[in-house]
N, C-alpha and C. Protein backbone atom coordinates (compact mmCIF):
# COMPACT_ATOMS: atom_id res chain seq x y z
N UNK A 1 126.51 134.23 116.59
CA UNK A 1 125.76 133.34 117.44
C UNK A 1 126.76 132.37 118.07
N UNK A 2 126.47 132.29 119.33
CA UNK A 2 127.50 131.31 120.34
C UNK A 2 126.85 129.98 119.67
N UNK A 3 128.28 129.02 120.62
CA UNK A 3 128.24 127.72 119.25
C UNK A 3 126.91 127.18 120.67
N UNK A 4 127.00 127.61 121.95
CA UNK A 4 126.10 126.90 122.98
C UNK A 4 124.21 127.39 122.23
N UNK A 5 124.30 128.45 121.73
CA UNK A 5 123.02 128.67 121.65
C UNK A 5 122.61 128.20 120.51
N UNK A 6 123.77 128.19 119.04
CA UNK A 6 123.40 126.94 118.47
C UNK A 6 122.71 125.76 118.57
N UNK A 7 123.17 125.41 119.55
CA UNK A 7 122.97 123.82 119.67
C UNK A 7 121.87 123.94 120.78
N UNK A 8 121.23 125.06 120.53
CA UNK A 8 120.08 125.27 121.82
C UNK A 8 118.96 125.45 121.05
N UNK A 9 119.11 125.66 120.01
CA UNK A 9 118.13 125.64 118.78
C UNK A 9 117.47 124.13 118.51
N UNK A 10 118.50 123.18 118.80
CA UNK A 10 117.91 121.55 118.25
C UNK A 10 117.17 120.95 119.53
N UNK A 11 117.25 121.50 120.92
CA UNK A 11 117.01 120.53 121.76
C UNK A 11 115.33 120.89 122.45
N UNK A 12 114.86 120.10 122.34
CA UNK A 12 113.21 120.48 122.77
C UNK A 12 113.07 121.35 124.49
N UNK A 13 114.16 120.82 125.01
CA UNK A 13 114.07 121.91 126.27
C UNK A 13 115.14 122.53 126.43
N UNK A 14 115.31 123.33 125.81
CA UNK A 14 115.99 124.06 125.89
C UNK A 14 116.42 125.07 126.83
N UNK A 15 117.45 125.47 127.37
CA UNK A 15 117.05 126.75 128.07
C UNK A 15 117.18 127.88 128.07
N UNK A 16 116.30 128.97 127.86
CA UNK A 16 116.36 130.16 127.28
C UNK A 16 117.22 131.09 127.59
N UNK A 17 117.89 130.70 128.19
CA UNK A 17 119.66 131.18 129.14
C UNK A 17 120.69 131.74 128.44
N UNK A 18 120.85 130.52 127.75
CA UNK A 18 121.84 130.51 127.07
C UNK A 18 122.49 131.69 126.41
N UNK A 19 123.82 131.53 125.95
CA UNK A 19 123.80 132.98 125.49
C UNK A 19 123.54 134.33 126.02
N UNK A 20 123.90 135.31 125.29
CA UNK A 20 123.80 136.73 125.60
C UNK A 20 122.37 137.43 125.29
N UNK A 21 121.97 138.29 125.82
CA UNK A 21 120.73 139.16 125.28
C UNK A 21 120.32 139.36 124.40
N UNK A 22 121.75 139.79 123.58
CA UNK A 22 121.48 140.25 121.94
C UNK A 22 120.88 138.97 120.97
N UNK A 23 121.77 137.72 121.88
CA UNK A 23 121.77 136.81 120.55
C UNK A 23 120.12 136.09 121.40
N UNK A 24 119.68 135.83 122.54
CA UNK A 24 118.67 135.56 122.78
C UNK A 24 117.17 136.56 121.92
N UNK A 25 117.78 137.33 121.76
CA UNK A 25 116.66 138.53 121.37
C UNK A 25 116.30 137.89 119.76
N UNK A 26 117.48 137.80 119.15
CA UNK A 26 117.58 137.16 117.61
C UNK A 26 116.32 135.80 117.52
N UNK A 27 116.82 134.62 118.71
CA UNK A 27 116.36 133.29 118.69
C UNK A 27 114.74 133.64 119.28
N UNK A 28 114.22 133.37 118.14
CA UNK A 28 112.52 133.00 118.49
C UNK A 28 112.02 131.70 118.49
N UNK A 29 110.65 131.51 119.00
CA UNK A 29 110.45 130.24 119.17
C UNK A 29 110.27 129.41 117.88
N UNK A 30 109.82 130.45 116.88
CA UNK A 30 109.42 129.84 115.08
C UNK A 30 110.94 129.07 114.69
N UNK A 31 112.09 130.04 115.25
CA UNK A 31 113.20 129.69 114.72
C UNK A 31 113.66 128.17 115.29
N UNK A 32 113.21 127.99 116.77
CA UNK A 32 113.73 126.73 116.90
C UNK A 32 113.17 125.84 116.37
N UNK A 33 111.77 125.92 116.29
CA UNK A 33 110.52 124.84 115.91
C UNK A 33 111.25 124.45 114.66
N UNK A 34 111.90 125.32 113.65
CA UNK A 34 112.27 125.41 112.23
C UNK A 34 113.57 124.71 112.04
N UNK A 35 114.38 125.03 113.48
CA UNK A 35 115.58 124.44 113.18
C UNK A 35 115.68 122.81 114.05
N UNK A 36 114.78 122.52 114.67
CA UNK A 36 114.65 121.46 115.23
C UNK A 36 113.74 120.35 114.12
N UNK A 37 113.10 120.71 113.16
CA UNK A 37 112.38 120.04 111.98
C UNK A 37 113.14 119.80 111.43
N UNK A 38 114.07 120.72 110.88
CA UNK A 38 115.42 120.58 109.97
C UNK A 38 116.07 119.07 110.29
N UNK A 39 116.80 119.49 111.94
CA UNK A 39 117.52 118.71 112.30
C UNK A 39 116.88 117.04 112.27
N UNK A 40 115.45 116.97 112.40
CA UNK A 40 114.90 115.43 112.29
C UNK A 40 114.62 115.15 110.68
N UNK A 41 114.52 116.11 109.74
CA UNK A 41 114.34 116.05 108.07
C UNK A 41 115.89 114.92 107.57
N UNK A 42 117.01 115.66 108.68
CA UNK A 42 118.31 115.44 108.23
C UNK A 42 118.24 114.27 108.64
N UNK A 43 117.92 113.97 109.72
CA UNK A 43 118.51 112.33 110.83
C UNK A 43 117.56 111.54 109.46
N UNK A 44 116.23 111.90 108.71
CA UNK A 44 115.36 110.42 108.19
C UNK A 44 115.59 110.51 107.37
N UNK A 45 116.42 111.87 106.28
CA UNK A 45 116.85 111.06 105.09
C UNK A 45 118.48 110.62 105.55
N UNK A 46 119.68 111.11 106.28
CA UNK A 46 120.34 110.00 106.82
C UNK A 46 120.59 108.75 106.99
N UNK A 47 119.20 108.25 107.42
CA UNK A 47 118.49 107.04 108.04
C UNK A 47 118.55 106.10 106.89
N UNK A 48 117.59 106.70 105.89
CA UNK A 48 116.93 106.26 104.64
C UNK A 48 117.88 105.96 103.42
N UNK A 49 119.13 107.00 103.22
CA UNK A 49 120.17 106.49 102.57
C UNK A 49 121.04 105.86 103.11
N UNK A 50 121.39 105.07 104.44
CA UNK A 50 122.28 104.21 105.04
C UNK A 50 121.63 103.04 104.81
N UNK A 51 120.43 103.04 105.19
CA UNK A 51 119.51 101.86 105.08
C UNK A 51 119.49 101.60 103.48
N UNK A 52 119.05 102.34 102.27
CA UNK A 52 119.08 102.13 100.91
C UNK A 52 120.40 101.79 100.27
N UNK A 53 121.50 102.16 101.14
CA UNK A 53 123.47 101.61 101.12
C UNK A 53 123.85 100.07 101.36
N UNK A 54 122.29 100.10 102.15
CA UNK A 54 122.81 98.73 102.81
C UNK A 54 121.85 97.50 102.12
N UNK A 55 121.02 98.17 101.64
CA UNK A 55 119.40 97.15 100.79
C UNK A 55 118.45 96.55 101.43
N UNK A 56 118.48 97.52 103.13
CA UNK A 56 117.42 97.37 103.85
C UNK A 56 116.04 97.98 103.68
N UNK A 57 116.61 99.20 102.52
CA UNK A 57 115.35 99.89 101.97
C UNK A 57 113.69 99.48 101.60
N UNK A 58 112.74 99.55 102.54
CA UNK A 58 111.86 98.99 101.87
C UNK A 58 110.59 100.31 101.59
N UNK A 59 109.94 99.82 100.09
CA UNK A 59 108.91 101.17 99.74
C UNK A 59 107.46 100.72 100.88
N UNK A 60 107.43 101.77 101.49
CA UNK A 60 106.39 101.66 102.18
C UNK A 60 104.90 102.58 101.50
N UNK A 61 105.57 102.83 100.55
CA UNK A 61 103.82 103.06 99.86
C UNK A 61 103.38 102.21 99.14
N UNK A 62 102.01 101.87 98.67
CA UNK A 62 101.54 101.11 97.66
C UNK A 62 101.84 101.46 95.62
N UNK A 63 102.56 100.53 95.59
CA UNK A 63 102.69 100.70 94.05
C UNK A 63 101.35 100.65 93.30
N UNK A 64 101.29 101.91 92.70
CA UNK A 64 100.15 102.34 91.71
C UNK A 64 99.40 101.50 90.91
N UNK A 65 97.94 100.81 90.91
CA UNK A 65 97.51 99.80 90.19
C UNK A 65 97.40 100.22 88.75
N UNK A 66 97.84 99.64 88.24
CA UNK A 66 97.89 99.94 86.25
C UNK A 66 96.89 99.33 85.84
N UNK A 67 96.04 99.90 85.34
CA UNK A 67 94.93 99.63 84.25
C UNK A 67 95.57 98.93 82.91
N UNK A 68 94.45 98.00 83.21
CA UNK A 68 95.10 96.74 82.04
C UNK A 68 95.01 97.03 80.87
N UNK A 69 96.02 96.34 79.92
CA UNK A 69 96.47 96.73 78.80
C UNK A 69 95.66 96.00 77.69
N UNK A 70 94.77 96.82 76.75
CA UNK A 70 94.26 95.69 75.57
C UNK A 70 95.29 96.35 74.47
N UNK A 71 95.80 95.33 73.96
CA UNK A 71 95.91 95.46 72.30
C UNK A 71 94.92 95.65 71.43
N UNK A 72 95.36 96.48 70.18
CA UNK A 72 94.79 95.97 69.36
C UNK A 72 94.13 94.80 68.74
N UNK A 73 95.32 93.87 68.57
CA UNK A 73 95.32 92.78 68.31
C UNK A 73 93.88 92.03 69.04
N UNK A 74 93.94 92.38 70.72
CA UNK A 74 92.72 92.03 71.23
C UNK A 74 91.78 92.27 70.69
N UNK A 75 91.57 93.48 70.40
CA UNK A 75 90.18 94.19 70.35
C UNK A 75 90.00 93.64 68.38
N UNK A 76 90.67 93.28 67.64
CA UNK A 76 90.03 92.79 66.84
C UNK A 76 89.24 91.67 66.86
N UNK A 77 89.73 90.74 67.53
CA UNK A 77 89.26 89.24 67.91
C UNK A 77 87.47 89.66 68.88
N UNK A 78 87.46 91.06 69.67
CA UNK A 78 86.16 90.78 70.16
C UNK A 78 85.32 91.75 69.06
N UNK A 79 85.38 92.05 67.94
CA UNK A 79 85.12 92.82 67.53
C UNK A 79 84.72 91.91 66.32
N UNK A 80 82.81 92.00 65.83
CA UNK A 80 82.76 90.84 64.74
C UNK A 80 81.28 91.30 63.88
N UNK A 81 80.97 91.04 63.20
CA UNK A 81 79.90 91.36 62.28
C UNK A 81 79.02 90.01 61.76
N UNK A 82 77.61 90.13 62.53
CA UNK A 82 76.87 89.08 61.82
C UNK A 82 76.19 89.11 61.10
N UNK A 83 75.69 88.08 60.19
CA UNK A 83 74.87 88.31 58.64
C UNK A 83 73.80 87.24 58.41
N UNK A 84 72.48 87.67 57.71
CA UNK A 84 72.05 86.50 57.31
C UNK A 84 71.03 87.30 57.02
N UNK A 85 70.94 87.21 55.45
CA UNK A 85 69.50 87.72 54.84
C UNK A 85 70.01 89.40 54.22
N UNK A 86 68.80 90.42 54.89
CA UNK A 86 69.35 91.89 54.43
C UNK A 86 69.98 92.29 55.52
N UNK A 87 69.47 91.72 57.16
CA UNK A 87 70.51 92.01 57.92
C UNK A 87 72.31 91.77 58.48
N UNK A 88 72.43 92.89 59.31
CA UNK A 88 73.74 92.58 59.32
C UNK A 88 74.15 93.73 60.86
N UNK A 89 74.35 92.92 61.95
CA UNK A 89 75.02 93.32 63.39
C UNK A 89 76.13 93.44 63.78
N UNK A 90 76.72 94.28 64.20
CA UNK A 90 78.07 94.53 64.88
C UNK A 90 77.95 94.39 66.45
N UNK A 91 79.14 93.27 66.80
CA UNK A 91 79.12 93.11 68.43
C UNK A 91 80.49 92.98 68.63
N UNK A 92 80.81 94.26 69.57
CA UNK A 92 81.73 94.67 70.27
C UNK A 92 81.44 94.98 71.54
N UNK A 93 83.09 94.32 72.06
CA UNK A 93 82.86 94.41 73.96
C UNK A 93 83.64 95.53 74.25
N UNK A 94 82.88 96.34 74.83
CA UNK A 94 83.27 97.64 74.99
C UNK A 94 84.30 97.54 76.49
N UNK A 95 84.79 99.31 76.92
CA UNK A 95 85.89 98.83 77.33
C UNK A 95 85.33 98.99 79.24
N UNK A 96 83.85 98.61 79.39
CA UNK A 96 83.37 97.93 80.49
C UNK A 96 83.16 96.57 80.86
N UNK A 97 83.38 96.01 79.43
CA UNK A 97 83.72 94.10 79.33
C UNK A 97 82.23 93.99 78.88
N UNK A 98 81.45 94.74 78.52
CA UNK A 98 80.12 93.98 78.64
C UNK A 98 80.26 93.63 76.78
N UNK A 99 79.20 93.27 76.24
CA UNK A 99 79.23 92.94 74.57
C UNK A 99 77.71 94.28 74.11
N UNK A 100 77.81 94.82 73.34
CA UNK A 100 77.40 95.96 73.06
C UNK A 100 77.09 95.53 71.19
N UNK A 101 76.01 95.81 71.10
CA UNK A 101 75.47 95.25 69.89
C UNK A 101 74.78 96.82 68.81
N UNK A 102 75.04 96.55 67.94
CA UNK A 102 74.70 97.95 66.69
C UNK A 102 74.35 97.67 65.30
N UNK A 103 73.01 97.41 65.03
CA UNK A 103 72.40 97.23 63.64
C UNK A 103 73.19 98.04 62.92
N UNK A 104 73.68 97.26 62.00
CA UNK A 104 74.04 97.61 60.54
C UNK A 104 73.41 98.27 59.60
N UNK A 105 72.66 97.04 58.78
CA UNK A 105 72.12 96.99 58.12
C UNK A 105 70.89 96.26 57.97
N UNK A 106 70.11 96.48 57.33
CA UNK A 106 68.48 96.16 57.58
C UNK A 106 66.94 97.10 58.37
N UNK A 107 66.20 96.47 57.79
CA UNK A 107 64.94 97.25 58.29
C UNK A 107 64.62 97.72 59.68
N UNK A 108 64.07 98.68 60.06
CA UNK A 108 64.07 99.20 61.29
C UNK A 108 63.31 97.62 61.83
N UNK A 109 62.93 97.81 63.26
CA UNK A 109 61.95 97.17 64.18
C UNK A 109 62.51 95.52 64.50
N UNK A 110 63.52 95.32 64.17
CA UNK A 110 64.66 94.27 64.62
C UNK A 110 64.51 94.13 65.93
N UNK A 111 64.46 92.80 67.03
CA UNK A 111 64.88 92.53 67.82
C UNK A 111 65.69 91.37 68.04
N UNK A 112 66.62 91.37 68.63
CA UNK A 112 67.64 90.33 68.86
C UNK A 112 67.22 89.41 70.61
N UNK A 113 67.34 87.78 69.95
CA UNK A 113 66.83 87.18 71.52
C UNK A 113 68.22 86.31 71.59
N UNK A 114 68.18 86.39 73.21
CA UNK A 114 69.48 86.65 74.10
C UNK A 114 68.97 86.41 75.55
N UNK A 115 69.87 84.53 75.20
CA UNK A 115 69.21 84.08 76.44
C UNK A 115 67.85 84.13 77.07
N UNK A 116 66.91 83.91 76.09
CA UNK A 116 65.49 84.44 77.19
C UNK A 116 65.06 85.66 76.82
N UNK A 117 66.32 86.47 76.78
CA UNK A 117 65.85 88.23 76.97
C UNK A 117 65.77 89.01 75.31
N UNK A 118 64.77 89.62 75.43
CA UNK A 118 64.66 90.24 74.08
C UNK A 118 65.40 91.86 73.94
N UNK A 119 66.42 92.20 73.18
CA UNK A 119 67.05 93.63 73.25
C UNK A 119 66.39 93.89 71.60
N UNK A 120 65.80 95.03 72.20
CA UNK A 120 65.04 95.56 70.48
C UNK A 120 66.71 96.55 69.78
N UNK A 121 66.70 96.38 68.48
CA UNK A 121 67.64 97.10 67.97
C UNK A 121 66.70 98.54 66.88
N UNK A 122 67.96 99.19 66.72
CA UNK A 122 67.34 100.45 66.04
C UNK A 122 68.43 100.56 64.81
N UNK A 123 68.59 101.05 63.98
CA UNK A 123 69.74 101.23 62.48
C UNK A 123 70.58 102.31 63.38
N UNK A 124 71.53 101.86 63.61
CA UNK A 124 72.83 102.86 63.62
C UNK A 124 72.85 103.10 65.34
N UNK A 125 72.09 102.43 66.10
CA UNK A 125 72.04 102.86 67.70
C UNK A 125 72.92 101.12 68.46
N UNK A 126 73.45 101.94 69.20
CA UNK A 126 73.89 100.68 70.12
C UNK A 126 72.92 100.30 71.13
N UNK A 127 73.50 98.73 71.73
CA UNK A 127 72.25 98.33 73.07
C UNK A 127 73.37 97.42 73.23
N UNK A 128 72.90 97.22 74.50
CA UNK A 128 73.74 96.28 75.09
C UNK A 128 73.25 95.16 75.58
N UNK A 129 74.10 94.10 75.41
CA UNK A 129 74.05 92.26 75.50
C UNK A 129 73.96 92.27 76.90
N UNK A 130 75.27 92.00 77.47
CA UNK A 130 75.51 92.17 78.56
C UNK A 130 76.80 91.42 79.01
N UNK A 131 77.29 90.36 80.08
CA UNK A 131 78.51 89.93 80.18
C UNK A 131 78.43 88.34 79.31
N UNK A 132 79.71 87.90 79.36
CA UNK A 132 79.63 86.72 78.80
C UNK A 132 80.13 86.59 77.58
N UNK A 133 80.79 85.38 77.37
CA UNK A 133 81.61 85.07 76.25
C UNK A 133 80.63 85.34 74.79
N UNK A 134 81.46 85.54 73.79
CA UNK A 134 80.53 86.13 72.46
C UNK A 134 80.11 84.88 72.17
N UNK A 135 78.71 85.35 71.45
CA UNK A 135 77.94 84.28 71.03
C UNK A 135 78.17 83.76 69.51
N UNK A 136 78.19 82.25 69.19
CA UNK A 136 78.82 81.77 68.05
C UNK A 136 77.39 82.35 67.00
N UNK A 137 76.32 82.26 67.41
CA UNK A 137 74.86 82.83 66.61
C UNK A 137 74.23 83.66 67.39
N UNK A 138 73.67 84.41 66.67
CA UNK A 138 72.53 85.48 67.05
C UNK A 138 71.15 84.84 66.19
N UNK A 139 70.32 85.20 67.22
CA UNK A 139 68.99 84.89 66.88
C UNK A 139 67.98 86.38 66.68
N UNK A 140 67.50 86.54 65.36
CA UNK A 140 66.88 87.78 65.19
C UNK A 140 65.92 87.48 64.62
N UNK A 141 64.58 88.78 65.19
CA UNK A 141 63.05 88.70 65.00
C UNK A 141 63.32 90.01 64.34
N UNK A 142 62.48 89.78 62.98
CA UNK A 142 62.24 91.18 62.21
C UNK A 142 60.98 91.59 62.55
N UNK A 143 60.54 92.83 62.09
CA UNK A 143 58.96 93.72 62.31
C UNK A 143 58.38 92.50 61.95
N UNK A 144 58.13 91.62 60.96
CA UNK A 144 57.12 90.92 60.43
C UNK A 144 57.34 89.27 61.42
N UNK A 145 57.72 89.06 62.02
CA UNK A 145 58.22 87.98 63.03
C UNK A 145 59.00 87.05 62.37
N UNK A 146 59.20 86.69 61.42
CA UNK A 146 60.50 86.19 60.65
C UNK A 146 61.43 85.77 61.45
N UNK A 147 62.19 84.76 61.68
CA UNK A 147 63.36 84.63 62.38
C UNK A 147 64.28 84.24 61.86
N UNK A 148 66.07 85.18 61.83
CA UNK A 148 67.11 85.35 61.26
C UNK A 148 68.00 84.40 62.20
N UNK A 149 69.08 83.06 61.57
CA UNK A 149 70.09 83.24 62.12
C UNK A 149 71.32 83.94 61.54
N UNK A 150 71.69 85.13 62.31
CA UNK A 150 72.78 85.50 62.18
C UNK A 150 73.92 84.95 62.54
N UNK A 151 75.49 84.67 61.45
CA UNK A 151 76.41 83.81 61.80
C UNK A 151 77.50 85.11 61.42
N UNK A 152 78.67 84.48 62.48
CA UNK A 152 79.55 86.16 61.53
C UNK A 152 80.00 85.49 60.45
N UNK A 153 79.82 87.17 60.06
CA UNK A 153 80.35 87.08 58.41
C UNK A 153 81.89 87.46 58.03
N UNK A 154 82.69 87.46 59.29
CA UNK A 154 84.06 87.92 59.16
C UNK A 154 84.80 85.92 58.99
């Protein structure tokens, strides 16, 4: 390949002249499209390591948001057990932030009041509180209307 038809490969207008028959016959249009991509692949990483030589480099994508980190250590502190009488509640903030509540121990037909709102509990089923800092007492209604304060027992 002549060094003219070479260099007839990089240029967008090219003219199909160039060169001899044989070697025109060789050069297709896929080939220039291919060797003219090349040639701009080369100029932007070029570009990109002169500029990264020099510490003009800047990342133009967005750095990946990281999902926040709990410890352990955290999750013991939201993690607590309340008591008073035969009952006994577990309230943990699950990992949607809300506080998520689970009879222990004690007689079925338990409801727990919360703010206003009544969440009935079941032995061994979770329900959920909802947002908001943990509560220093729980207030509980047994089947027979009885009312429990629960304090943790940790």
């Amino acid at each position: 390949m002549s060094r003219d038809l070479y260099e007839s490969l990089f240029e967008e207008d090219a003219d199909p002249a160039v060169g001899s028959e044989e070697e025109e016959a060789v050069v297709s249009p896929t080939l220039r499209a291919f060797a003219r991509a090349a040639a701009r692949r080369r100029a932007a990483h070029d570009l990109a390591t002169e500029e990264l030589l020099d510490g003009r480099h800047v990342d133009e994508e967005e750095p990946p948001v990281e999902a926040p980190v709990r410890l352990a250590a955290q999750d013991a502190g939201e993690r607590s057990v309340y008591a008073d009488g035969p009952f006994r509640v577990g309230l943990r903030r699950g990992p949607d932030g809300l506080l998520h509540v689970r009879q222990l121990d004690g007689p079925a037909g338990a409801t727990l009041e919360v703010d206003g709102r009544f969440v009935p509990l079941s032995p061994g089923e979770s329900a959920v509180l909802g947002g908001g800092p943990r509560p220093d007492r729980l207030k509980l209604l047994d089947a027979a209307g009885r009312v429990w304060r629960l304090v943790p027992a940790d």
